[in-house]
C-alpha atoms as a PDB file:
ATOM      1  CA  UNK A   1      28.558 -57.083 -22.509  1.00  0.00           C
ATOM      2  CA  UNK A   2      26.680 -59.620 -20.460  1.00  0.00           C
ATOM      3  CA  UNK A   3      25.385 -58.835 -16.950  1.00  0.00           C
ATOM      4  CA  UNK A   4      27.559 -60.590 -13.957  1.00  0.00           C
ATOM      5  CA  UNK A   5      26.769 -62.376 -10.866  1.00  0.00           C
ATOM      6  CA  UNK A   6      22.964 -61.699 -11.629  1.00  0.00           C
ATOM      7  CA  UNK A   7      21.756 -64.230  -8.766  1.00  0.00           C
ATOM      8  CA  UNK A   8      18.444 -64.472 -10.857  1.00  0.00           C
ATOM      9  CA  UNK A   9      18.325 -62.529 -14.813  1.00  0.00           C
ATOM     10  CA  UNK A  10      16.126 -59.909 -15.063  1.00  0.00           C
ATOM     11  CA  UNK A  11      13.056 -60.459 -17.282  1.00  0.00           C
ATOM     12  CA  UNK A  12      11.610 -58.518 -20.505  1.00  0.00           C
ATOM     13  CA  UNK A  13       8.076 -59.285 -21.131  1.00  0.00           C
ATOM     14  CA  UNK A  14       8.024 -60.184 -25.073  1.00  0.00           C
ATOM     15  CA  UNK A  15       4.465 -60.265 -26.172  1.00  0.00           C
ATOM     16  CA  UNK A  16       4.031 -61.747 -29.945  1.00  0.00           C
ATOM     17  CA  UNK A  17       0.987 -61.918 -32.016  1.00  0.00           C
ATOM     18  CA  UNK A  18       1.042 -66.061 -33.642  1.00  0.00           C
ATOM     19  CA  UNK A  19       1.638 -69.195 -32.217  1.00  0.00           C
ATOM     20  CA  UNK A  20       4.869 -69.513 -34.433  1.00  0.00           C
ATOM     21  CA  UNK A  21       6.294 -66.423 -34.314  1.00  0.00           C
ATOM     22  CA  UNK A  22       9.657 -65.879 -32.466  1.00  0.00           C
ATOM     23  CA  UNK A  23      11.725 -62.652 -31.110  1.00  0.00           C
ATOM     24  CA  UNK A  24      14.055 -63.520 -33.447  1.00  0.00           C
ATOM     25  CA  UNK A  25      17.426 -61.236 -33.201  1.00  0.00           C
ATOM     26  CA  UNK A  26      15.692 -59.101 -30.588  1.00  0.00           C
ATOM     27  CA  UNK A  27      15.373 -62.111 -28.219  1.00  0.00           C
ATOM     28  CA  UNK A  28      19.423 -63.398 -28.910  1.00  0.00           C
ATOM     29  CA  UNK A  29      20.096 -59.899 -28.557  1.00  0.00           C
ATOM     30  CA  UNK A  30      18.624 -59.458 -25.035  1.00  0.00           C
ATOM     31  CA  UNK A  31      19.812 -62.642 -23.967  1.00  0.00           C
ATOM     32  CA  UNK A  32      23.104 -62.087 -24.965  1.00  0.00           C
ATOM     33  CA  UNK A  33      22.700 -58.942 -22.691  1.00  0.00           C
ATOM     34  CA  UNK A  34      21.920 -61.054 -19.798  1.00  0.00           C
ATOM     35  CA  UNK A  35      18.509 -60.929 -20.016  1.00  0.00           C
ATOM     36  CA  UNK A  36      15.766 -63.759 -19.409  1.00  0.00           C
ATOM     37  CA  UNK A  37      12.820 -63.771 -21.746  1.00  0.00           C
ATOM     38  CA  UNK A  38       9.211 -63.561 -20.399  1.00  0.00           C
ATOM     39  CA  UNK A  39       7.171 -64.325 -23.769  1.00  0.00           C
ATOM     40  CA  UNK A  40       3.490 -63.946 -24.086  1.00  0.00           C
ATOM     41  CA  UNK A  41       0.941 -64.292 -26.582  1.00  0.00           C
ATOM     42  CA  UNK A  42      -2.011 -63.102 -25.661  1.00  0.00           C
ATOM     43  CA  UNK A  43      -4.197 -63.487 -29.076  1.00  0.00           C
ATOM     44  CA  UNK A  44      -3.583 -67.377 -27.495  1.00  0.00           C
ATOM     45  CA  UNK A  45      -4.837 -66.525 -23.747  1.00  0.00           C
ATOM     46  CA  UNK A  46      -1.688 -65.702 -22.051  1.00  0.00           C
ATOM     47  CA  UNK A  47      -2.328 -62.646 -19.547  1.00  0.00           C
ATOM     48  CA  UNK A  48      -0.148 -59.848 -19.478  1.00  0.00           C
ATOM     49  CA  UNK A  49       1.031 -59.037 -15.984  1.00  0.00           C
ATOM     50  CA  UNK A  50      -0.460 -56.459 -14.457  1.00  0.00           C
ATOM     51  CA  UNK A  51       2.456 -54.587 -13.039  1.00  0.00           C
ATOM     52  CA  UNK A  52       6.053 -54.585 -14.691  1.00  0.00           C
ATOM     53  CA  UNK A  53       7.382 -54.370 -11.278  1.00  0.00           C
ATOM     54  CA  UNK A  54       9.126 -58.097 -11.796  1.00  0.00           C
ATOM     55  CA  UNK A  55      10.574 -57.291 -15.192  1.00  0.00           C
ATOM     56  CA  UNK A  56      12.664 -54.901 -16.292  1.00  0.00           C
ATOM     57  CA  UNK A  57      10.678 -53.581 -19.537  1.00  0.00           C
ATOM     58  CA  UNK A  58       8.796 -55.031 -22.150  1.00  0.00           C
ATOM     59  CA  UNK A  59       8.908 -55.197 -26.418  1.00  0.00           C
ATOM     60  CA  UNK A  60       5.791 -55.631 -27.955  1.00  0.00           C
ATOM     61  CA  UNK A  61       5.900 -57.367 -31.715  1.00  0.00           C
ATOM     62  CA  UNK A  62       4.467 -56.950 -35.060  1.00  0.00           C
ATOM     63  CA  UNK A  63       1.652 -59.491 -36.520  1.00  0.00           C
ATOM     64  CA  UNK A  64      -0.716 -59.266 -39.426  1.00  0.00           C
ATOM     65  CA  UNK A  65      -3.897 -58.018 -37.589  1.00  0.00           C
ATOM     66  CA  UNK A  66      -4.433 -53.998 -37.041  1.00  0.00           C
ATOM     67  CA  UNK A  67      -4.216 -52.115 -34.514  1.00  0.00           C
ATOM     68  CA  UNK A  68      -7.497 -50.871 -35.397  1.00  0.00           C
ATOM     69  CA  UNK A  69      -8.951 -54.198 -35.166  1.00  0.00           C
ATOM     70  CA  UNK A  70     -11.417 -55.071 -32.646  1.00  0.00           C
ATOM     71  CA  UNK A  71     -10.858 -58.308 -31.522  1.00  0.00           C
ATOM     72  CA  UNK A  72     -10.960 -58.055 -27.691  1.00  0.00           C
ATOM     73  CA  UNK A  73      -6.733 -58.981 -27.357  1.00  0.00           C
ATOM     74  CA  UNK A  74      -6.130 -55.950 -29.383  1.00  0.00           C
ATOM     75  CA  UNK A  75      -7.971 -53.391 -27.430  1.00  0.00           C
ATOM     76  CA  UNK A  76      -6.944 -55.421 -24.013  1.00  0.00           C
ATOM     77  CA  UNK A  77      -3.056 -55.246 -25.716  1.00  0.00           C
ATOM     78  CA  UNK A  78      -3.643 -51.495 -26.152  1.00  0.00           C
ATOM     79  CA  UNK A  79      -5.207 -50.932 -22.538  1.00  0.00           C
ATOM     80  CA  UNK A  80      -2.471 -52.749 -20.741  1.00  0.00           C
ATOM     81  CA  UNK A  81      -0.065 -50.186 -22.293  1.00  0.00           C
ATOM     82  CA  UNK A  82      -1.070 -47.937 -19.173  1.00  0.00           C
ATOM     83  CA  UNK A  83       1.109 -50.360 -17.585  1.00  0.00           C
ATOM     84  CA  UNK A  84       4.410 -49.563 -18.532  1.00  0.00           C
ATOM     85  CA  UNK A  85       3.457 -45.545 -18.991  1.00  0.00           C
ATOM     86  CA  UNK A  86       2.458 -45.324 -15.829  1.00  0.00           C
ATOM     87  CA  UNK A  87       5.191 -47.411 -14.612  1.00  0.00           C
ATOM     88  CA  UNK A  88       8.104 -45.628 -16.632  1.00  0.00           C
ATOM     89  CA  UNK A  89       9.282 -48.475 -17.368  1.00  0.00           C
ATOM     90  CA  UNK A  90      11.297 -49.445 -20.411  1.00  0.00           C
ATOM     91  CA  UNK A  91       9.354 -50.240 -23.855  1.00  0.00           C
ATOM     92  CA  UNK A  92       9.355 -50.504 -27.314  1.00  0.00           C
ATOM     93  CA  UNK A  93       6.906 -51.168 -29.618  1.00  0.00           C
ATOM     94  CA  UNK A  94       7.775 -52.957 -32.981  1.00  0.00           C
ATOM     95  CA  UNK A  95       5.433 -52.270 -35.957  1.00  0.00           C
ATOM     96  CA  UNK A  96       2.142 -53.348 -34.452  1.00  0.00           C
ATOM     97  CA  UNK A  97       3.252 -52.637 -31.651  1.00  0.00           C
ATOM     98  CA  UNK A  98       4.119 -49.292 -32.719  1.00  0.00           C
ATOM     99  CA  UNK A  99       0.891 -48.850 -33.989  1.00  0.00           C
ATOM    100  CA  UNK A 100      -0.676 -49.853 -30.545  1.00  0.00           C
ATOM    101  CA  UNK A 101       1.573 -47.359 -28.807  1.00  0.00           C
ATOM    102  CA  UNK A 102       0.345 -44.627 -31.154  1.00  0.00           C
ATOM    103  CA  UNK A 103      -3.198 -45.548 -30.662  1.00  0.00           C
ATOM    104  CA  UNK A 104      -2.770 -45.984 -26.611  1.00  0.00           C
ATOM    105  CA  UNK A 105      -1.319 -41.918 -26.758  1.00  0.00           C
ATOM    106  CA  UNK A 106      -4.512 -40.579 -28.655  1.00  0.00           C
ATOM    107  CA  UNK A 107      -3.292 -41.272 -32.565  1.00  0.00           C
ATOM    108  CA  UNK A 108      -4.509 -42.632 -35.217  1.00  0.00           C
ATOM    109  CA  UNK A 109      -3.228 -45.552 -37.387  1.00  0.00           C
ATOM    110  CA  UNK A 110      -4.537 -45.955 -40.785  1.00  0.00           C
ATOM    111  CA  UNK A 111      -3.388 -46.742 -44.579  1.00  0.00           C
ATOM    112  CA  UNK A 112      -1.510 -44.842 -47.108  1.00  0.00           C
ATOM    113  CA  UNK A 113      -3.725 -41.861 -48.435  1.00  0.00           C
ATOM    114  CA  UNK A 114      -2.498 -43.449 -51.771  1.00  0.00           C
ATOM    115  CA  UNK A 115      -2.619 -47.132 -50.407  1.00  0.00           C
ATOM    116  CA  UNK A 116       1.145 -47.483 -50.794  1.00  0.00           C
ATOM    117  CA  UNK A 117       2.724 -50.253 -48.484  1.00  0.00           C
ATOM    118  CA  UNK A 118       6.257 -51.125 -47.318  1.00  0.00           C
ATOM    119  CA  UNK A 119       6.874 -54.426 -48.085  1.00  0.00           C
ATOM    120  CA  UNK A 120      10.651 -54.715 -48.286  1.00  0.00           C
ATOM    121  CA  UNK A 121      13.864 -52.295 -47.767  1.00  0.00           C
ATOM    122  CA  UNK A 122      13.171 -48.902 -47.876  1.00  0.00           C
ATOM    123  CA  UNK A 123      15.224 -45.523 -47.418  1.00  0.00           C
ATOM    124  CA  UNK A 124      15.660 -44.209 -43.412  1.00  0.00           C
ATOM    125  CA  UNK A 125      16.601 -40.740 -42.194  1.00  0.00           C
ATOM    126  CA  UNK A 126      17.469 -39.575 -38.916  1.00  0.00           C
ATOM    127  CA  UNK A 127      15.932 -36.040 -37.243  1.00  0.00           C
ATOM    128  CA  UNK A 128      18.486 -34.332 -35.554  1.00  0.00           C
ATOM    129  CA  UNK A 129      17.357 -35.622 -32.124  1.00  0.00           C
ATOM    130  CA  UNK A 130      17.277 -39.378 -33.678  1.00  0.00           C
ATOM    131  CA  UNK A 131      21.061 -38.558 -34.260  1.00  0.00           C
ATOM    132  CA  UNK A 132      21.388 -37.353 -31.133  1.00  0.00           C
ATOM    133  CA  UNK A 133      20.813 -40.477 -29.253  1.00  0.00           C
ATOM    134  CA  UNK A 134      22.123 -43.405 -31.882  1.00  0.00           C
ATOM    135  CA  UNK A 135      23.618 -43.382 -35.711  1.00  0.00           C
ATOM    136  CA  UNK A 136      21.134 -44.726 -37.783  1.00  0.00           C
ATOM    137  CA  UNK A 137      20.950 -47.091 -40.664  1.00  0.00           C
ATOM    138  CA  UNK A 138      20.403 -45.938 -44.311  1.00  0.00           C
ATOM    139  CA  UNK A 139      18.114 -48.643 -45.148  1.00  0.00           C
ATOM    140  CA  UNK A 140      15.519 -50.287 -42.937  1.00  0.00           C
ATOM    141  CA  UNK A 141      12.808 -53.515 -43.373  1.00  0.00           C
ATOM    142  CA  UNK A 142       9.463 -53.208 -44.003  1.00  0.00           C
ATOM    143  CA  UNK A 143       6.200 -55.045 -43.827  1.00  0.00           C
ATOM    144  CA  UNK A 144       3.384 -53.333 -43.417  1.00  0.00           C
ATOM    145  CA  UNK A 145       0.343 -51.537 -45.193  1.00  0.00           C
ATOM    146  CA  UNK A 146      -0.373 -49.036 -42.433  1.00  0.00           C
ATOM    147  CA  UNK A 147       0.811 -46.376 -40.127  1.00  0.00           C
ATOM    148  CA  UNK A 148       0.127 -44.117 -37.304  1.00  0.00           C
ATOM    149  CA  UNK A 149       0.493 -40.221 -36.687  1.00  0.00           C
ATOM    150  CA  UNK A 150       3.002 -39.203 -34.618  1.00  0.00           C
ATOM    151  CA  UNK A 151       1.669 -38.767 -30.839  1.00  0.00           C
ATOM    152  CA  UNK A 152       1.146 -35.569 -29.232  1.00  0.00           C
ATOM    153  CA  UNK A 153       4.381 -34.462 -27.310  1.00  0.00           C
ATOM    154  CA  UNK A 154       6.465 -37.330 -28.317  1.00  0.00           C
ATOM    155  CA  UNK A 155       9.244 -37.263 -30.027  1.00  0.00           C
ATOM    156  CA  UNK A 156      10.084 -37.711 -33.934  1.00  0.00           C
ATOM    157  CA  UNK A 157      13.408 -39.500 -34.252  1.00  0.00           C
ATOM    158  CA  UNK A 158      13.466 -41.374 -38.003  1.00  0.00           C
ATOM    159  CA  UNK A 159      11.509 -40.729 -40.969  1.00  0.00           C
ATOM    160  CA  UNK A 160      10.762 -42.026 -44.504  1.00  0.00           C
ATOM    161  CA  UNK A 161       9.571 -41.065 -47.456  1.00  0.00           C
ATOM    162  CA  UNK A 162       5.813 -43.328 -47.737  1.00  0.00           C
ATOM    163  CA  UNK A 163       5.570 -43.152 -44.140  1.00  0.00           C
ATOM    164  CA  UNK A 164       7.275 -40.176 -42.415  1.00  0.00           C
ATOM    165  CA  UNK A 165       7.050 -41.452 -39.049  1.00  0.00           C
ATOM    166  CA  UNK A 166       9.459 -44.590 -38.756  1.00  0.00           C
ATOM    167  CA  UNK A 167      10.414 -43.858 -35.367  1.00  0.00           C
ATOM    168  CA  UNK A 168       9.413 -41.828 -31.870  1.00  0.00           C
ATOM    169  CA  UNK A 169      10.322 -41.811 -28.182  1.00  0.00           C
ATOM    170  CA  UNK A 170       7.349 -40.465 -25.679  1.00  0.00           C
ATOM    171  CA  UNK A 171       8.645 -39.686 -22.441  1.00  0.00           C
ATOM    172  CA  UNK A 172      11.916 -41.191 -21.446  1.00  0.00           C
ATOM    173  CA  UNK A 173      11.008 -45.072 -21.981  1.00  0.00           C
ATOM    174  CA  UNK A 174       8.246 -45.457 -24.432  1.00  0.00           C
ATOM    175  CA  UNK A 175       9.702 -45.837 -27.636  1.00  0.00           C
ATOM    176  CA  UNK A 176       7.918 -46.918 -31.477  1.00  0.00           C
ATOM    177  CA  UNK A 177       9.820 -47.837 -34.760  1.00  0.00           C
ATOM    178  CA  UNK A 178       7.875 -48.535 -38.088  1.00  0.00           C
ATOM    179  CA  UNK A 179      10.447 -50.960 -38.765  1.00  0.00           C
ATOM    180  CA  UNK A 180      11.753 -54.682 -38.709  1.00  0.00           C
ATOM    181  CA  UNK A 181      15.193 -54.818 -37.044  1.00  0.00           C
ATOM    182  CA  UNK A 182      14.477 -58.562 -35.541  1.00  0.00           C
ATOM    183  CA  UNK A 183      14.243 -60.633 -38.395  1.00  0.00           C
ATOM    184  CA  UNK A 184      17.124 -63.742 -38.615  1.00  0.00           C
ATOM    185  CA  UNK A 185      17.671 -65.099 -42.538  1.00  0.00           C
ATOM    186  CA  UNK A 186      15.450 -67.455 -41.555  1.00  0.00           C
ATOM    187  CA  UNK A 187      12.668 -65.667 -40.351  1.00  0.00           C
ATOM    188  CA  UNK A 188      12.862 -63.504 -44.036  1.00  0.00           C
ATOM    189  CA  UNK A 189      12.566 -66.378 -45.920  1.00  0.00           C
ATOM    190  CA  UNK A 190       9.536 -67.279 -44.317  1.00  0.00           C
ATOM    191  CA  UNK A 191       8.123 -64.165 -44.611  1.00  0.00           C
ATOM    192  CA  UNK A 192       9.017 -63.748 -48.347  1.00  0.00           C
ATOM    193  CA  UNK A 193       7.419 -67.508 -48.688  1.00  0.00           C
ATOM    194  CA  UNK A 194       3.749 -66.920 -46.744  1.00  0.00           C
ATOM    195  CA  UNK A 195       3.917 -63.109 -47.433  1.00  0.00           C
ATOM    196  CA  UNK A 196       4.190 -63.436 -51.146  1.00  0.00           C
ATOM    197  CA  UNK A 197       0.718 -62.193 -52.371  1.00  0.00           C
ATOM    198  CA  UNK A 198       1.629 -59.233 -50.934  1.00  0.00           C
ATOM    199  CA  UNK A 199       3.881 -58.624 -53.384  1.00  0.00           C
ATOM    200  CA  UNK A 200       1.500 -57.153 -55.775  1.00  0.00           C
ATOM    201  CA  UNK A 201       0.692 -54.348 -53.256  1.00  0.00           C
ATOM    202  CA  UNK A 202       1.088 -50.400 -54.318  1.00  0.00           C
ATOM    203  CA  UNK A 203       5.132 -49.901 -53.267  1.00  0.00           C
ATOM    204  CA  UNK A 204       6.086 -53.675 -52.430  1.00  0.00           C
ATOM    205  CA  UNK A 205       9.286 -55.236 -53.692  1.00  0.00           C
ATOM    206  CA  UNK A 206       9.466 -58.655 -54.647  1.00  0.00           C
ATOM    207  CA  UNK A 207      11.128 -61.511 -52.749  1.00  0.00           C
ATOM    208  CA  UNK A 208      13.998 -61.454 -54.830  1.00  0.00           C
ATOM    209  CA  UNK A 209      14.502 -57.564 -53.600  1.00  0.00           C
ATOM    210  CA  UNK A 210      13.884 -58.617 -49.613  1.00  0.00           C
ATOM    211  CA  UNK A 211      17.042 -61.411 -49.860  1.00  0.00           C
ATOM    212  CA  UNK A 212      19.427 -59.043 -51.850  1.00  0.00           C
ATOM    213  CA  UNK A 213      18.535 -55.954 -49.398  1.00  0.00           C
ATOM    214  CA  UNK A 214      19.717 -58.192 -46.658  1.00  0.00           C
ATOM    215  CA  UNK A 215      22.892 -59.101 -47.841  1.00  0.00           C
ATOM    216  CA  UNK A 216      23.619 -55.199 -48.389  1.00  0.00           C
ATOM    217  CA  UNK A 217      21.780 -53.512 -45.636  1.00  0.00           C
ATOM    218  CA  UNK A 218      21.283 -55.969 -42.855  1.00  0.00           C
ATOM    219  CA  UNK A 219      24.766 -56.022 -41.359  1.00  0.00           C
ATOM    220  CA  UNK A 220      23.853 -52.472 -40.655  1.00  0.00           C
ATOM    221  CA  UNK A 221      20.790 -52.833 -39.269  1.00  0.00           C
ATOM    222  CA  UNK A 222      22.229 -55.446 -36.706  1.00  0.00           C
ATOM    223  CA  UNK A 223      24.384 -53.258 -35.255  1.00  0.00           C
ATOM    224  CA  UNK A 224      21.835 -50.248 -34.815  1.00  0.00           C
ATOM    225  CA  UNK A 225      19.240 -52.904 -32.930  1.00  0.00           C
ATOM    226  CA  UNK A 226      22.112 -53.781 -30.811  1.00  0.00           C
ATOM    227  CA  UNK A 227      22.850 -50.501 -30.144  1.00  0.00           C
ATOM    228  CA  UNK A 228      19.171 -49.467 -29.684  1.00  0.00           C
ATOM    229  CA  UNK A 229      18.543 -52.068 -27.078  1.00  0.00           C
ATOM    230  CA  UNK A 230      21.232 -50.960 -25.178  1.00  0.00           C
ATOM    231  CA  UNK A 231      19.812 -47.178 -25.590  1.00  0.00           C
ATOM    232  CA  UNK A 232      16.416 -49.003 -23.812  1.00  0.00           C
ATOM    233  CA  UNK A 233      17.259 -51.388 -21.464  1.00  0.00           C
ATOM    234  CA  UNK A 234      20.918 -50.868 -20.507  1.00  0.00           C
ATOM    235  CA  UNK A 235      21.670 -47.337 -20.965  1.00  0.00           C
ATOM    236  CA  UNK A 236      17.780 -46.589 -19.529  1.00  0.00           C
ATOM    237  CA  UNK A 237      16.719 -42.868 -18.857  1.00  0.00           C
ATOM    238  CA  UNK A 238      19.778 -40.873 -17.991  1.00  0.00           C
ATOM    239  CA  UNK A 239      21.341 -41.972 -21.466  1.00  0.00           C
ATOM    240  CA  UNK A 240      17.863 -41.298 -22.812  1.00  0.00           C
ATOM    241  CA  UNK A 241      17.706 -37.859 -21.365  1.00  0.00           C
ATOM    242  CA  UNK A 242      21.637 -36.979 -21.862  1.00  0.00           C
ATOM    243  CA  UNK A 243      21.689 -37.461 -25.333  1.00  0.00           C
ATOM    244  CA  UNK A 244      18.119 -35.457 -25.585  1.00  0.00           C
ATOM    245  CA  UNK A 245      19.728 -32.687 -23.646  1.00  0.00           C
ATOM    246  CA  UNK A 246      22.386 -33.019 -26.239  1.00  0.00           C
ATOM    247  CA  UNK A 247      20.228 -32.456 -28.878  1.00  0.00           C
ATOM    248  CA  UNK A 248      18.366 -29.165 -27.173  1.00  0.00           C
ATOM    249  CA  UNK A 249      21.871 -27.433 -27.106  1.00  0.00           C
ATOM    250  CA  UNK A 250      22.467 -28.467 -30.780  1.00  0.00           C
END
């Protein structure tokens, strides 16, 4: 439900990675949550705060450069992560930004051993501590040729089959997934338009396969991001550390 008698709306920080790229359902989804939207793209020169003391967490999107790249706003993107660790304050990390999360706690991120991709809708399962905390959808949106090792002492809550870490939660308010759960139908089609030639990559699906996924799996997915922002930046740490508690007694 939306916030009440905010006099002013909190802020999340959205940082995205082109000059035409959007927070798509993430951003409708926090708004309708009675958040405001702080976006930021810093591969453009916009500065990332340097405390999240005036917002109340931050997401971090996907894009086609690496993690691994080193253009100077991906190492400064992966150095300002101190920020919220330090802070404890609410974050998740969406592909990329997954990536950058991984790299920020001491992992690496690199291609397939086989140079498979996901490119498309592929196969999700919960670990029993995933389950703990949210119920999962079977089926989740890819687009990506690389991934990261799961951090030391965080927390493993989806895998896959290509990639076996889709999903982790360090501490009580970092949190990665693999995964697309922001993407409106318009935002697929213009992925499956400019991110056709990847097609022909080890493991992708074909456009056709991306637009009949979502009409079976998506409706599911929507409901899990809803859910999952809530987990984040509603329900915060004591849900967090309930449901992990939860889990532990399993």
């Amino acid at each position: 439900m939306p916030r009440q008698g905010l006099a002013k709306k909190e802020e999340i920080l959205i940082v995205l990675h082109q000059e035409r790229s959007s927070p798509g359902r993430v951003g409708h989804l926090l708004e309708e949550k009675g958040f405001a939207l702080d976006i930021r793209r810093p591969v453009l020169g916009d500065p990332l705060p340097e405390t999240l003391a005036g917002h109340a967490g931050a997401v971090v999107f996907g894009g086609p450069m690496s993690a691994n790249d080193d253009d100077d706003f991906v190492k400064a993107e992966i150095d300002w992560l101190s920020v919220p660790l330090k802070e404890n304050k609410p974050y998740l990390g969406i592909c990329l930004g997954a990536q950058m999360l991984a790299r920020k706690l001491g992992s690496a991120v690199a291609p397939h051993r086989e140079g498979l991709t996901e490119i498309g809708w592929y196969p999700l399962e919960a670990t029993p501590e995933g389950q703990a905390l949210i119920d999962w959808p079977a089926m989740v949106y890819h687009f990506h040729r690389e991934g990261f090792d799961l951090p030391a002492g965080a927390a493993l809550l989806a895998t896959g089959d290509a990639y076996p870490n889709q999903a982790f939660r360090y501490g009580a308010n970092a949190w990665g997934i693999q995964f697309h759960g922001e993407l409106t139908r318009a935002m697929m089609h213009r992925w499956v338009v400019h991110g056709a030639h990847r097609f022909v990559l080890p493991g992708a699906q074909q456009g056709r396969d991306h637009l009949d996924g979502r009409m079976r799996h998506d409706a599911a997915l929507r409901r899990w991001m809803d859910g999952f922002l809530d987990l984040i930046f509603v329900g915060g740490e004591a849900k967090a550390d309930t449901a992990s508690r939860k889990a532990g007694a399993a």
